[in-house]
Structure formats: C-alpha cells, structure tokens
C-alpha atoms as a PDB file:
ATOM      1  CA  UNK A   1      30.193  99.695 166.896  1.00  0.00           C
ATOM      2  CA  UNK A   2      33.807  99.495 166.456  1.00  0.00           C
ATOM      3  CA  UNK A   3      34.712 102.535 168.684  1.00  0.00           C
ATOM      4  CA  UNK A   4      32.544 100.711 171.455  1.00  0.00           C
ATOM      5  CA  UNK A   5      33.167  97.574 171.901  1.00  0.00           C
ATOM      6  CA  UNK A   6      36.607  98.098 174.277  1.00  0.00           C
ATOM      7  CA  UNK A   7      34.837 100.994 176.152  1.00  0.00           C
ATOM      8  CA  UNK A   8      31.980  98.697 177.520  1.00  0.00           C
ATOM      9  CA  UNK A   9      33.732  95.825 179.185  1.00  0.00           C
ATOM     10  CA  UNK A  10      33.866  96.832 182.579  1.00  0.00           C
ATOM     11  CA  UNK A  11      37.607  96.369 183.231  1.00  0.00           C
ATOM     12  CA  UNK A  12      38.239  99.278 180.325  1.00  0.00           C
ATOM     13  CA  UNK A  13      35.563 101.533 181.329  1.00  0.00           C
ATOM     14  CA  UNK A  14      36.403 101.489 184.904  1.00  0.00           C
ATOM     15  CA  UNK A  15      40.455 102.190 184.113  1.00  0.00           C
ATOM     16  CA  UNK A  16      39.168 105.056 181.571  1.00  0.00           C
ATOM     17  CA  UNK A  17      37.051 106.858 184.267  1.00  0.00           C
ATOM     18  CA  UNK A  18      39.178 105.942 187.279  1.00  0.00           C
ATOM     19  CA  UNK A  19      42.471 107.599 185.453  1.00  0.00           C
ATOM     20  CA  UNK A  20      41.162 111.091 183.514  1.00  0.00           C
ATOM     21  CA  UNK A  21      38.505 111.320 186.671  1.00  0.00           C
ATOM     22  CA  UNK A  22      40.001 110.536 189.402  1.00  0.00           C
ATOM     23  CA  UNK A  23      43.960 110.874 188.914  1.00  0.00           C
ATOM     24  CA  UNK A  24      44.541 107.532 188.972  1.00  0.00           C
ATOM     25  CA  UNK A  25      42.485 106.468 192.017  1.00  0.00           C
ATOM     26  CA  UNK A  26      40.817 103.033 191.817  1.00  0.00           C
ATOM     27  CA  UNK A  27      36.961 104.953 192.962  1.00  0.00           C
ATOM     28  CA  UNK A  28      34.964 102.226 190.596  1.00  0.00           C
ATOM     29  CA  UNK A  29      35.544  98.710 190.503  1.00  0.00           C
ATOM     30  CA  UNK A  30      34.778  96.628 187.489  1.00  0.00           C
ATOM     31  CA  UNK A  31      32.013  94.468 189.634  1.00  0.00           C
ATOM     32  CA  UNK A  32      30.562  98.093 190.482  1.00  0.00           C
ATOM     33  CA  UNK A  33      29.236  99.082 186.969  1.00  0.00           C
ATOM     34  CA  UNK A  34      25.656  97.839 185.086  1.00  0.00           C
ATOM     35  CA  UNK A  35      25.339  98.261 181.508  1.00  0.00           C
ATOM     36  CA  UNK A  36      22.379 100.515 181.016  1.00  0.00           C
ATOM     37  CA  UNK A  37      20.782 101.573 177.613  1.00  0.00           C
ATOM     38  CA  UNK A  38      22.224 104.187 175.411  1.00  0.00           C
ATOM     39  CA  UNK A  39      18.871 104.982 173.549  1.00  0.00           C
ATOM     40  CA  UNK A  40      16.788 107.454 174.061  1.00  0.00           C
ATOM     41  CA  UNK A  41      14.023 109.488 172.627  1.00  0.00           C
ATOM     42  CA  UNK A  42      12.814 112.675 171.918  1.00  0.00           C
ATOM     43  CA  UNK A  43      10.127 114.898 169.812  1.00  0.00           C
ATOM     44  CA  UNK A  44      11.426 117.165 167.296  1.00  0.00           C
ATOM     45  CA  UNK A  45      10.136 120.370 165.816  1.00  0.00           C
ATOM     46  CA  UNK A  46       7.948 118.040 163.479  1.00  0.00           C
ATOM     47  CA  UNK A  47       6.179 116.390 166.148  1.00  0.00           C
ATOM     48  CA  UNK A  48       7.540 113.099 165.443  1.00  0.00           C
ATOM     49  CA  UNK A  49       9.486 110.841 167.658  1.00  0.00           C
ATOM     50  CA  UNK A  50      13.309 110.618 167.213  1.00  0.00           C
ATOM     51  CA  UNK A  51      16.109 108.655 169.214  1.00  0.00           C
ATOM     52  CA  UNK A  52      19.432 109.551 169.853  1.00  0.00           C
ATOM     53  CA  UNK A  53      21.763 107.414 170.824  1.00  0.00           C
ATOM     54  CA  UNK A  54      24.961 107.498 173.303  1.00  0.00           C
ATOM     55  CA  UNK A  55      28.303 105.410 172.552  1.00  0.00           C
ATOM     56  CA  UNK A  56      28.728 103.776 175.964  1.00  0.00           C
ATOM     57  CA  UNK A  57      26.552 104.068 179.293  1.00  0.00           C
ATOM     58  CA  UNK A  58      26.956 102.504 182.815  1.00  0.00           C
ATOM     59  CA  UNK A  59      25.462 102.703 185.903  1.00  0.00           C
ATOM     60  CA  UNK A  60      28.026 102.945 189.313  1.00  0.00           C
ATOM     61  CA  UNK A  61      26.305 100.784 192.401  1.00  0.00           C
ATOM     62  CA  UNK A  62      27.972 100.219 195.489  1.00  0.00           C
ATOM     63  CA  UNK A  63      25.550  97.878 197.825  1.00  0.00           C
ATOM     64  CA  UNK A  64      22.667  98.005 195.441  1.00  0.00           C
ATOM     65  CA  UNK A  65      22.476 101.755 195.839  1.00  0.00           C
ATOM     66  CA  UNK A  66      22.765 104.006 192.389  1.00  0.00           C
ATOM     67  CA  UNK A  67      25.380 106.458 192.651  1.00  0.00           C
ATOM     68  CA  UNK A  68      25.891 107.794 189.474  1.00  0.00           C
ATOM     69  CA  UNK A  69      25.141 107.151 185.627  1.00  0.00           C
ATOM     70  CA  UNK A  70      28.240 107.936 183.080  1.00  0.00           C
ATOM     71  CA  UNK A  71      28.528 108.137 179.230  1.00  0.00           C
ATOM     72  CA  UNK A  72      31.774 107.911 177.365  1.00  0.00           C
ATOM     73  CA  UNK A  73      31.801 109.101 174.096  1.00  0.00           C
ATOM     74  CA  UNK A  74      34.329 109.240 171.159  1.00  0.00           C
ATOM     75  CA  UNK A  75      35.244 111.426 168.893  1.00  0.00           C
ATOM     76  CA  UNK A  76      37.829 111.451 165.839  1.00  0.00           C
ATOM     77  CA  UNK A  77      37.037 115.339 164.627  1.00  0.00           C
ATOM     78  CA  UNK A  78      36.158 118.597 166.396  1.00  0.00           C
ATOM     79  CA  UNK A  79      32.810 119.094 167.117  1.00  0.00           C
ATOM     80  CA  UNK A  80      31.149 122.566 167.032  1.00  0.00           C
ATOM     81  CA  UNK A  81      27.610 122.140 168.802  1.00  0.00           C
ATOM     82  CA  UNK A  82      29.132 118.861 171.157  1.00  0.00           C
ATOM     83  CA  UNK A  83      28.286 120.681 174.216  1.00  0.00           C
ATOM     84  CA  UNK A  84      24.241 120.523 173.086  1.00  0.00           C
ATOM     85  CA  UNK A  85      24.699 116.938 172.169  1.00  0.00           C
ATOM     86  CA  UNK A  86      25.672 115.745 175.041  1.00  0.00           C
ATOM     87  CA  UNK A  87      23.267 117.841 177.302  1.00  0.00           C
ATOM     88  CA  UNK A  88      20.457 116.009 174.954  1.00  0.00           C
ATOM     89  CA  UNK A  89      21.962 112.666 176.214  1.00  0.00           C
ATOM     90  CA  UNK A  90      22.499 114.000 179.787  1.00  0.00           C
ATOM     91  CA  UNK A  91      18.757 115.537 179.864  1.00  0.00           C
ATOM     92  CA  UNK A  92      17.146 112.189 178.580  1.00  0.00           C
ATOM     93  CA  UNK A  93      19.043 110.131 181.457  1.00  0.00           C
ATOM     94  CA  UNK A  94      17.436 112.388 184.269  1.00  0.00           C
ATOM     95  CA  UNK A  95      14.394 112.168 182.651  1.00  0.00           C
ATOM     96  CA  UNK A  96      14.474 108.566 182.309  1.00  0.00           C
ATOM     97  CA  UNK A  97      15.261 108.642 186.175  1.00  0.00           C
ATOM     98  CA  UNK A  98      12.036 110.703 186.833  1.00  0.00           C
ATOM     99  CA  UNK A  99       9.738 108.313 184.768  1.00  0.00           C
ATOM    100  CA  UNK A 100      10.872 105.599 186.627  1.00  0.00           C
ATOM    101  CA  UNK A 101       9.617 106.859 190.026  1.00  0.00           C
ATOM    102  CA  UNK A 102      13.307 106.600 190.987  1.00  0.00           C
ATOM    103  CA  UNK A 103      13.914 107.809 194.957  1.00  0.00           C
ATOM    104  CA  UNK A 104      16.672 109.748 194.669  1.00  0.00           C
ATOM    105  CA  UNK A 105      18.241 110.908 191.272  1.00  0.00           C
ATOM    106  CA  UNK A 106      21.410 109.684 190.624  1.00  0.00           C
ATOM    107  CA  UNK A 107      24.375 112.886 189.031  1.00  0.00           C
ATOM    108  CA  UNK A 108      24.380 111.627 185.081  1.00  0.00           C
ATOM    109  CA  UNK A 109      28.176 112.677 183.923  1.00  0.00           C
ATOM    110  CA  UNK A 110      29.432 112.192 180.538  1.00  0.00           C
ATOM    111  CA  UNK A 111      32.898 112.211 179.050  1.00  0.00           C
ATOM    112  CA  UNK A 112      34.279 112.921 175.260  1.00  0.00           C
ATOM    113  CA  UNK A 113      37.756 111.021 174.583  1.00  0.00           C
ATOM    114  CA  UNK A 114      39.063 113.029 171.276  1.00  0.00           C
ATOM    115  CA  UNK A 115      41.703 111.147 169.545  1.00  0.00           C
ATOM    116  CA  UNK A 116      42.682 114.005 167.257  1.00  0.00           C
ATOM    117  CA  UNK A 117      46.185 114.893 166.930  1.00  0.00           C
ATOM    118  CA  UNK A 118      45.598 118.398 167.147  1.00  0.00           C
ATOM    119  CA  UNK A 119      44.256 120.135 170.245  1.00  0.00           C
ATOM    120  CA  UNK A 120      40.473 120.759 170.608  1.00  0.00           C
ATOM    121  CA  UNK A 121      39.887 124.229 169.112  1.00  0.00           C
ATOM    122  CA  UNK A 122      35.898 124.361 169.977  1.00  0.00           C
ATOM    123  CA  UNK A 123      34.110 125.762 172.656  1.00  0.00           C
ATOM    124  CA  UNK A 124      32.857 123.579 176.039  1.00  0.00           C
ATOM    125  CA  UNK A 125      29.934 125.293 177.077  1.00  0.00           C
ATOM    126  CA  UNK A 126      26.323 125.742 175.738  1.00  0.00           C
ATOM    127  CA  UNK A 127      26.882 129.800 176.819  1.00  0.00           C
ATOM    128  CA  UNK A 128      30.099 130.351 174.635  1.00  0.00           C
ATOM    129  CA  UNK A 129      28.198 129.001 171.581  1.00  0.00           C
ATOM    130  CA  UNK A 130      24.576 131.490 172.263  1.00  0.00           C
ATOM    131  CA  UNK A 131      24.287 134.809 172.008  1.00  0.00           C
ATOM    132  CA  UNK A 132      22.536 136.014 175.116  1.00  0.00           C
ATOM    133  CA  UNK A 133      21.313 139.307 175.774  1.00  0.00           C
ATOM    134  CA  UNK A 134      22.982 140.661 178.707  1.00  0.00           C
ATOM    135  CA  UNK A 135      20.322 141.243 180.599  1.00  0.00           C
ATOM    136  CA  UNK A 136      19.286 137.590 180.883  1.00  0.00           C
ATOM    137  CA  UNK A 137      23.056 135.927 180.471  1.00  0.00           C
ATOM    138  CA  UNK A 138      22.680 135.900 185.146  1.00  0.00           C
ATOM    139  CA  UNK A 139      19.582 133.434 184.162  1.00  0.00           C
ATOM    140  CA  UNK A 140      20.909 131.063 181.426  1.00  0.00           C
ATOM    141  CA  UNK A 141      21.873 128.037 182.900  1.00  0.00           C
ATOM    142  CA  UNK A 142      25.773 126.552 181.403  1.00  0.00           C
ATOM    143  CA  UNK A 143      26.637 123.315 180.373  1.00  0.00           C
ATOM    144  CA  UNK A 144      30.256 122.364 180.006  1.00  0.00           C
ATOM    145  CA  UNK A 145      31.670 119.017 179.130  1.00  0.00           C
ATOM    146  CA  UNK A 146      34.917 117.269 179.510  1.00  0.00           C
ATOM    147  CA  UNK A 147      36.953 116.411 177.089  1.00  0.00           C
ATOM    148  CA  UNK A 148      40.193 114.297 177.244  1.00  0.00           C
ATOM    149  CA  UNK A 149      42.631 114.573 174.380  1.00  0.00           C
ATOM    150  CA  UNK A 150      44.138 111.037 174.392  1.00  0.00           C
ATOM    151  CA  UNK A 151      46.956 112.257 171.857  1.00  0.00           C
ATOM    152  CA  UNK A 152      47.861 114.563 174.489  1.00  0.00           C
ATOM    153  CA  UNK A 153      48.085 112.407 177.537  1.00  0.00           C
ATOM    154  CA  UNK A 154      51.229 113.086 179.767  1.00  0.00           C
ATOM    155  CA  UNK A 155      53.491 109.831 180.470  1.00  0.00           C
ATOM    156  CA  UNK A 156      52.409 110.030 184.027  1.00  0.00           C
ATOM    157  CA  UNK A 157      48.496 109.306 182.665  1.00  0.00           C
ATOM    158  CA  UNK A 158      49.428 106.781 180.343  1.00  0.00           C
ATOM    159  CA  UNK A 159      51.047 104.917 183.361  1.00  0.00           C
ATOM    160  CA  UNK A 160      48.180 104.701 185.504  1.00  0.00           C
ATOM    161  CA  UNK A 161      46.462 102.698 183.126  1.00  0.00           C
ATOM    162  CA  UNK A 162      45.526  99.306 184.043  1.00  0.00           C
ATOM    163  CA  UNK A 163      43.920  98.109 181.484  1.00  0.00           C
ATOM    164  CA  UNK A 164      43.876  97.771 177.425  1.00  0.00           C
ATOM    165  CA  UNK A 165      43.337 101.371 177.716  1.00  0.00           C
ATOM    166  CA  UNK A 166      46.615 101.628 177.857  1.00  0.00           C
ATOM    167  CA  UNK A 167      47.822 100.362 175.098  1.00  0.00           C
ATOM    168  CA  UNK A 168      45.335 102.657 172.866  1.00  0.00           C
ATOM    169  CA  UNK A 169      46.473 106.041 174.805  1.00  0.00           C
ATOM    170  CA  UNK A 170      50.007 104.875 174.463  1.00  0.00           C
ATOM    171  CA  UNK A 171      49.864 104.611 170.805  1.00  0.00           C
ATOM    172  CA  UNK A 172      47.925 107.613 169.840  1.00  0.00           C
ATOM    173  CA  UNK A 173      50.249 109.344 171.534  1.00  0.00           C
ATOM    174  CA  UNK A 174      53.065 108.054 170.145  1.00  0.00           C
ATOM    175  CA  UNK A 175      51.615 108.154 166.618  1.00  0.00           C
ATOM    176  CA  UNK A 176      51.042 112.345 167.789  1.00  0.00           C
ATOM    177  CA  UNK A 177      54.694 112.722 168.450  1.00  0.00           C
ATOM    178  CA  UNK A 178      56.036 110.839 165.158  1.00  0.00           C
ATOM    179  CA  UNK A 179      53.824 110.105 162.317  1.00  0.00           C
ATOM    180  CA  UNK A 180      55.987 107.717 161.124  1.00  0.00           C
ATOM    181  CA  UNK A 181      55.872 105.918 164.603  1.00  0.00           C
ATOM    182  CA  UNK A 182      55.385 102.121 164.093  1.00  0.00           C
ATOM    183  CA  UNK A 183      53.908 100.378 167.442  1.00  0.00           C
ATOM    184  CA  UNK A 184      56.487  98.465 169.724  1.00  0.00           C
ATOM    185  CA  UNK A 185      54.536  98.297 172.698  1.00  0.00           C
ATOM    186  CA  UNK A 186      55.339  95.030 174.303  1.00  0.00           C
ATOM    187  CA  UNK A 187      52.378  95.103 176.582  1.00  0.00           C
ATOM    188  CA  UNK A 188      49.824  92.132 176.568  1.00  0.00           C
ATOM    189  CA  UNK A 189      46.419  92.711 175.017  1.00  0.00           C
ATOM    190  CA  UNK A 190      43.342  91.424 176.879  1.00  0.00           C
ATOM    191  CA  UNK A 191      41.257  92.443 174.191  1.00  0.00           C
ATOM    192  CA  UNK A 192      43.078  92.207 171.222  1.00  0.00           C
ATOM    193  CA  UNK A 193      39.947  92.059 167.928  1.00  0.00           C
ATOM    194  CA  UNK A 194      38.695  94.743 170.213  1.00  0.00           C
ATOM    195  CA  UNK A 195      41.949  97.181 170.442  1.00  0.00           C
ATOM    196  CA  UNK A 196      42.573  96.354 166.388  1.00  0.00           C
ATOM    197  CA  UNK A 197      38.976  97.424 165.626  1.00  0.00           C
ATOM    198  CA  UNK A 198      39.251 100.695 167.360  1.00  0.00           C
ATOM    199  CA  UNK A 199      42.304 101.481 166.070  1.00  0.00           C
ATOM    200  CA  UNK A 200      41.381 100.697 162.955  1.00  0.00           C
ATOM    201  CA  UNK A 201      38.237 102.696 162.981  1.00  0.00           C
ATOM    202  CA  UNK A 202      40.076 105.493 164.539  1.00  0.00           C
ATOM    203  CA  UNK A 203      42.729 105.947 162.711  1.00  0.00           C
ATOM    204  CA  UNK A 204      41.035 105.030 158.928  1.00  0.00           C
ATOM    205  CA  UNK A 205      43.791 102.289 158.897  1.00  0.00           C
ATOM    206  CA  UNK A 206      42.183  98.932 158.097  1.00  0.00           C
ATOM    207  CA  UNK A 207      45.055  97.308 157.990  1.00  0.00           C
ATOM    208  CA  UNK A 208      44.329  96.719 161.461  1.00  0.00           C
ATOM    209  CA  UNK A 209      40.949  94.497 160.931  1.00  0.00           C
ATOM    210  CA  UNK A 210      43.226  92.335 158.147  1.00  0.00           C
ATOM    211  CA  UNK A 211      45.677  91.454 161.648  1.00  0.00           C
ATOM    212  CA  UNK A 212      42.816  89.535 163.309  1.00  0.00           C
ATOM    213  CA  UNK A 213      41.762  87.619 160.514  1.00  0.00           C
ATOM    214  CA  UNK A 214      41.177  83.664 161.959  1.00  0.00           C
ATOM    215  CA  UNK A 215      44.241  81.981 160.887  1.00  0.00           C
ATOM    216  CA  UNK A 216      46.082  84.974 162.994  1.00  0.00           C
ATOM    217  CA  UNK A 217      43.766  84.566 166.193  1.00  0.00           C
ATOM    218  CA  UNK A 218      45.743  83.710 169.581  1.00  0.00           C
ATOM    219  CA  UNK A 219      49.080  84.540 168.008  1.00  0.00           C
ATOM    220  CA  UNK A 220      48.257  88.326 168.529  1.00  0.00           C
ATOM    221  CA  UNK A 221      48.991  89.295 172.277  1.00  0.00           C
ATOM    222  CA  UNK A 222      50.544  92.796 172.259  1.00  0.00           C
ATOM    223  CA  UNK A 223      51.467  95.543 169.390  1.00  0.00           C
ATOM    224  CA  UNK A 224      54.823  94.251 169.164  1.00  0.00           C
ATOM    225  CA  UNK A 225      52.960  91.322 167.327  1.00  0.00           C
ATOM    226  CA  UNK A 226      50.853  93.797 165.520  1.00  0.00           C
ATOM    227  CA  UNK A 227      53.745  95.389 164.222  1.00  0.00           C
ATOM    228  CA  UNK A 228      55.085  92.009 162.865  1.00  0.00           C
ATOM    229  CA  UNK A 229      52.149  90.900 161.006  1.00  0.00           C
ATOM    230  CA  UNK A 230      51.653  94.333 159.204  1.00  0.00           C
ATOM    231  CA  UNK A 231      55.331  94.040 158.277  1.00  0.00           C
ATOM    232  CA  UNK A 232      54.679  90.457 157.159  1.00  0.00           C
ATOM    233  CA  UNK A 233      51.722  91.758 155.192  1.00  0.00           C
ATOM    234  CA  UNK A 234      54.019  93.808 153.572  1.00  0.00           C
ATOM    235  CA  UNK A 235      55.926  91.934 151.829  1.00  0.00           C
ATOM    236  CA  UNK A 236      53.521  89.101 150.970  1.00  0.00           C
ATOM    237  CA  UNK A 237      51.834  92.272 149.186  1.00  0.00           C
ATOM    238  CA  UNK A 238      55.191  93.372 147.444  1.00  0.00           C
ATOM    239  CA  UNK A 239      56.296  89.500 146.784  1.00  0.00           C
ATOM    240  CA  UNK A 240      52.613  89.556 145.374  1.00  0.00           C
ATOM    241  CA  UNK A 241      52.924  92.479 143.055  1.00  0.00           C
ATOM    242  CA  UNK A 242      56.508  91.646 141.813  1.00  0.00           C
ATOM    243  CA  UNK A 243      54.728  88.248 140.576  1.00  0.00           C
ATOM    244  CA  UNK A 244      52.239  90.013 138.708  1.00  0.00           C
ATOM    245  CA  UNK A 245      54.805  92.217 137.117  1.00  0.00           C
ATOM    246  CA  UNK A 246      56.691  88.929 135.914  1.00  0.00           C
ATOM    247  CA  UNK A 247      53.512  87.214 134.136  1.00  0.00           C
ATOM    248  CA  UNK A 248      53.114  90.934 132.857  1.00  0.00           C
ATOM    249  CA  UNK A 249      56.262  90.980 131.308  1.00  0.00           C
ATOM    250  CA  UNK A 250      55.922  87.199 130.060  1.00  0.00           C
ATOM    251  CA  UNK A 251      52.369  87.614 128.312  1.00  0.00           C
ATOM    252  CA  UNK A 252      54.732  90.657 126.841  1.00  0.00           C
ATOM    253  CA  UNK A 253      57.007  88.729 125.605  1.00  0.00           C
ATOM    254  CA  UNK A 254      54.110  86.393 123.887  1.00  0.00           C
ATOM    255  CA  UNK A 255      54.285  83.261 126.321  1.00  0.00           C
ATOM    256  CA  UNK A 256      50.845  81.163 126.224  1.00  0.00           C
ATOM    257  CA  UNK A 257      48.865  80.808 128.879  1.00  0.00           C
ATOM    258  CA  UNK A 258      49.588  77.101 129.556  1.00  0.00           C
ATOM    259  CA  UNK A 259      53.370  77.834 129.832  1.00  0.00           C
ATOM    260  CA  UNK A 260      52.796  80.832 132.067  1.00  0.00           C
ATOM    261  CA  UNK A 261      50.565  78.739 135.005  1.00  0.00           C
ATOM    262  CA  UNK A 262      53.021  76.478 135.042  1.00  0.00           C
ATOM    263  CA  UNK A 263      54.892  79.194 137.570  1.00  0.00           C
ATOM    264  CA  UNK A 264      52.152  80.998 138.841  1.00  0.00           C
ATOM    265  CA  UNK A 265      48.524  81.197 139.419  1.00  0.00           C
ATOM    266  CA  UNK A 266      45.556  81.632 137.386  1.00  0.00           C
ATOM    267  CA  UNK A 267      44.331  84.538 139.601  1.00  0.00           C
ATOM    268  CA  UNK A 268      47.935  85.822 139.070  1.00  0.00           C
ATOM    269  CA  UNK A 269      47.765  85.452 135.084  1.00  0.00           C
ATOM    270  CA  UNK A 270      44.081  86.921 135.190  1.00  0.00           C
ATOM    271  CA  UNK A 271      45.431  90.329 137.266  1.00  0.00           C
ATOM    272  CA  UNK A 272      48.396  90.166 134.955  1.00  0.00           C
ATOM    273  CA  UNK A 273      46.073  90.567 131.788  1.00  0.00           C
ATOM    274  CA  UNK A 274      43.488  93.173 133.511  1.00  0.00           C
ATOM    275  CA  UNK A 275      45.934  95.093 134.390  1.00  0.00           C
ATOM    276  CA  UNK A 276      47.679  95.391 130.941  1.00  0.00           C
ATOM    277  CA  UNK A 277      43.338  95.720 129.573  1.00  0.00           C
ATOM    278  CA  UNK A 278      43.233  98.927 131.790  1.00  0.00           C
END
C-alpha cells in the first residue's frame, strides 16, 4: 500500500507518465485521469476463481471520450516471468472492456518503475522467456514491457519532473551514485507521509515512517528536513544509549534503585538491568 499511495494522486501519476512517456511533454493533465479498479479475476488450472491485482490503474479521458487505460507498477528486485504478469493484468483490462459492451476499446499500456541500483538483467518479452519451435515462432504473438530504471535516470529526466516524483527519482539516484549519500534536496514536498512511506518501503529503511510521526507533522516540507530529523534521531538514540550505559555501570558499582531514579528513568533502570540479565 505503501509503494502506492504517491503513484495514484493524479498530479504524480500524470508527471510519471508524461516524463518516461512522453519526454517531458505535458500529453495528460491531472483533471484528465479516473481512478479505475486494479482487481481482476481469473480461473486457474484448478478451476477455481483467483484475482490478481495491479499497483496503480487510471483511465485517460479527454471530453468524456476513453483514450487509454495505464498501470504503473513497482518493483524493488528483478523479476524473471514480469513480462507474463503484466500481460495477465493487460489481458484482464481488455477483457473487462469487452464485458462492458464498451464501443470502441481503449490501448491498455502498463509501465514497471524498478528502483534497483543495478541495471535490469531479465528479459522483456514473453518470446525471449519460451522456447518455440521454429516453425511456429512467425505465429507466436510478443509481449514486451517497459521498464524505467529510476536509479538510472539522466539529470535531464530528473528535471522534467513536476511533481513529488521528483524528489523520489532524485534520491534514488543519488543514493545509486554514493551509498553513503545523505538527502539534501531542498525541494518542497507536496506529499510528504506519502514520499517517506515509499521510501521507506523501498529502500527497507524505516527510519523514514519514524520522520512523520504526529508531533513531526507540518514541520517536514522537503528532504533537507528529512535529513535533519534522522540526524536528530541520532543522537537522541546515542544520548539514549550512553544513559543506559551509566545506570549500567552504577547498578555495577552496587547503587540502589532509589538512588539511581533519582537521575534517570525507571524505563532507563529497567533496560539497564535486562540488559546486564541477557
């Protein structure tokens, strides 16, 4: 859910599409896209019903007319078999199209954004992953996707981002070129639980979520702010542990209780002694 939220506001979505789709050109407005559902189903090999589910869909409209449906989804890893996933999600949007008497069929187009540092080392077609006879490789259909390495965005992309988008590109490519890159990105956050989330789920960091906790909310506007609080965090948690290692070292030295929470906490003095139990 995480990964999601950003991409389905209609300001992001729009940027995302409008930049690694259309170089940059403004094609779909925010006002132009419908959220649409991103279940469907299907029946397996046991006869059952199953339902698969995308990350983001939208519908593009221009004067009540459908012209296309797009997916967006997100991936942290290499995926083998991606290229049969997503023609699964592509196959059940046409079909939904056909059940519902639609007049004219709207193009169904789905993106993967891979935040991996390292480049995409899968195949992007269905035919690359199959072994076909020869003789009937002329009459199997392919299926390739798209997939957009944000670590690997040029400056020139990042730039043409209007939106929060921004920001997220910006750091995972920064965080590509030096691990030990800590965000300065002055830029103002529309969205900021939403850009902490992802980043958080994205990059297995959850030091991220513990930035938007309430007393923190509206003093967070860009990563330049981030980067403060996680410093902050820092060394509250070192200030923290240096206590602990003081009622350690008095409870050592075979102070009483009573004398020691005089100076610090009983949730200090209770770590203090769990730690020396362990």
């Amino acid at each position: 859910m995480s990964e999601k939220i950003l991409e389905d506001y209609n300001d992001v979505f729009s940027d995302i599409v409008n930049v690694l789709l259309f170089h940059g050109q403004e094609l779909i407005e925010p006002s132009a896209l419908e959220s649409i559902s991103v279940h469907s189903q299907y029946k397996g090999e046991d006869a059952k019903l199953h339902e698969q589910e995308r990350d983001v869909a939208k519908k593009w409209k221009r004067y009540n007319v459908q012209l296309a449906i797009i997916g967006i989804e997100n991936q942290t890893a290499v995926e083998k078999k991606m290229p049969f996933r997503l023609i699964g999600y592509d196959g059940a949007s046409y079909k939904s199209q056909l059940q519902a008497n639609a007049a004219s069929i709207a193009p169904v187009v789905t993106i993967v954004l891979y935040f991996g540092e390292k480049h995409w080392c899968k195949e992007r077609n269905i035919k690359s992953l199959m072994n076909i006879p020869k003789e009937l490789d002329p009459y199997v259909n392919d299926y390739k996707m798209e997939v957009f390495e944000i670590a690997w965005l040029t400056d020139e992309q990042l730039e043409m981002f209007k939106s929060d988008f921004k920001v997220v590109a910006r750091f995972f490519v920064n965080k590509r070129r030096n691990p030990d890159y800590v965000a300065d990105d002055p830029t103002e956050i529309q969205h900021v639980d939403e850009v902490l989330k992802l980043l958080s789920v994205m990059t297995g960091d959850r030091d991220y979520e513990k930035v938007i906790c309430d007393e923190m909310k509206g003093q967070v506007k860009s990563m330049c702010d981030v980067a403060e609080r996680l410093k902050n965090m820092g060394r509250q948690e070192g200030r923290s542990e240096e206590r602990i290692n003081a009622v350690k070292f008095a409870i050592s030295l075979g102070a009483s209780e009573e004398k020691i929470l005089k100076q610090y906490s009983k949730e200090e003095y209770e770590k203090a002694l769990a730690l020396m139990k362990a």
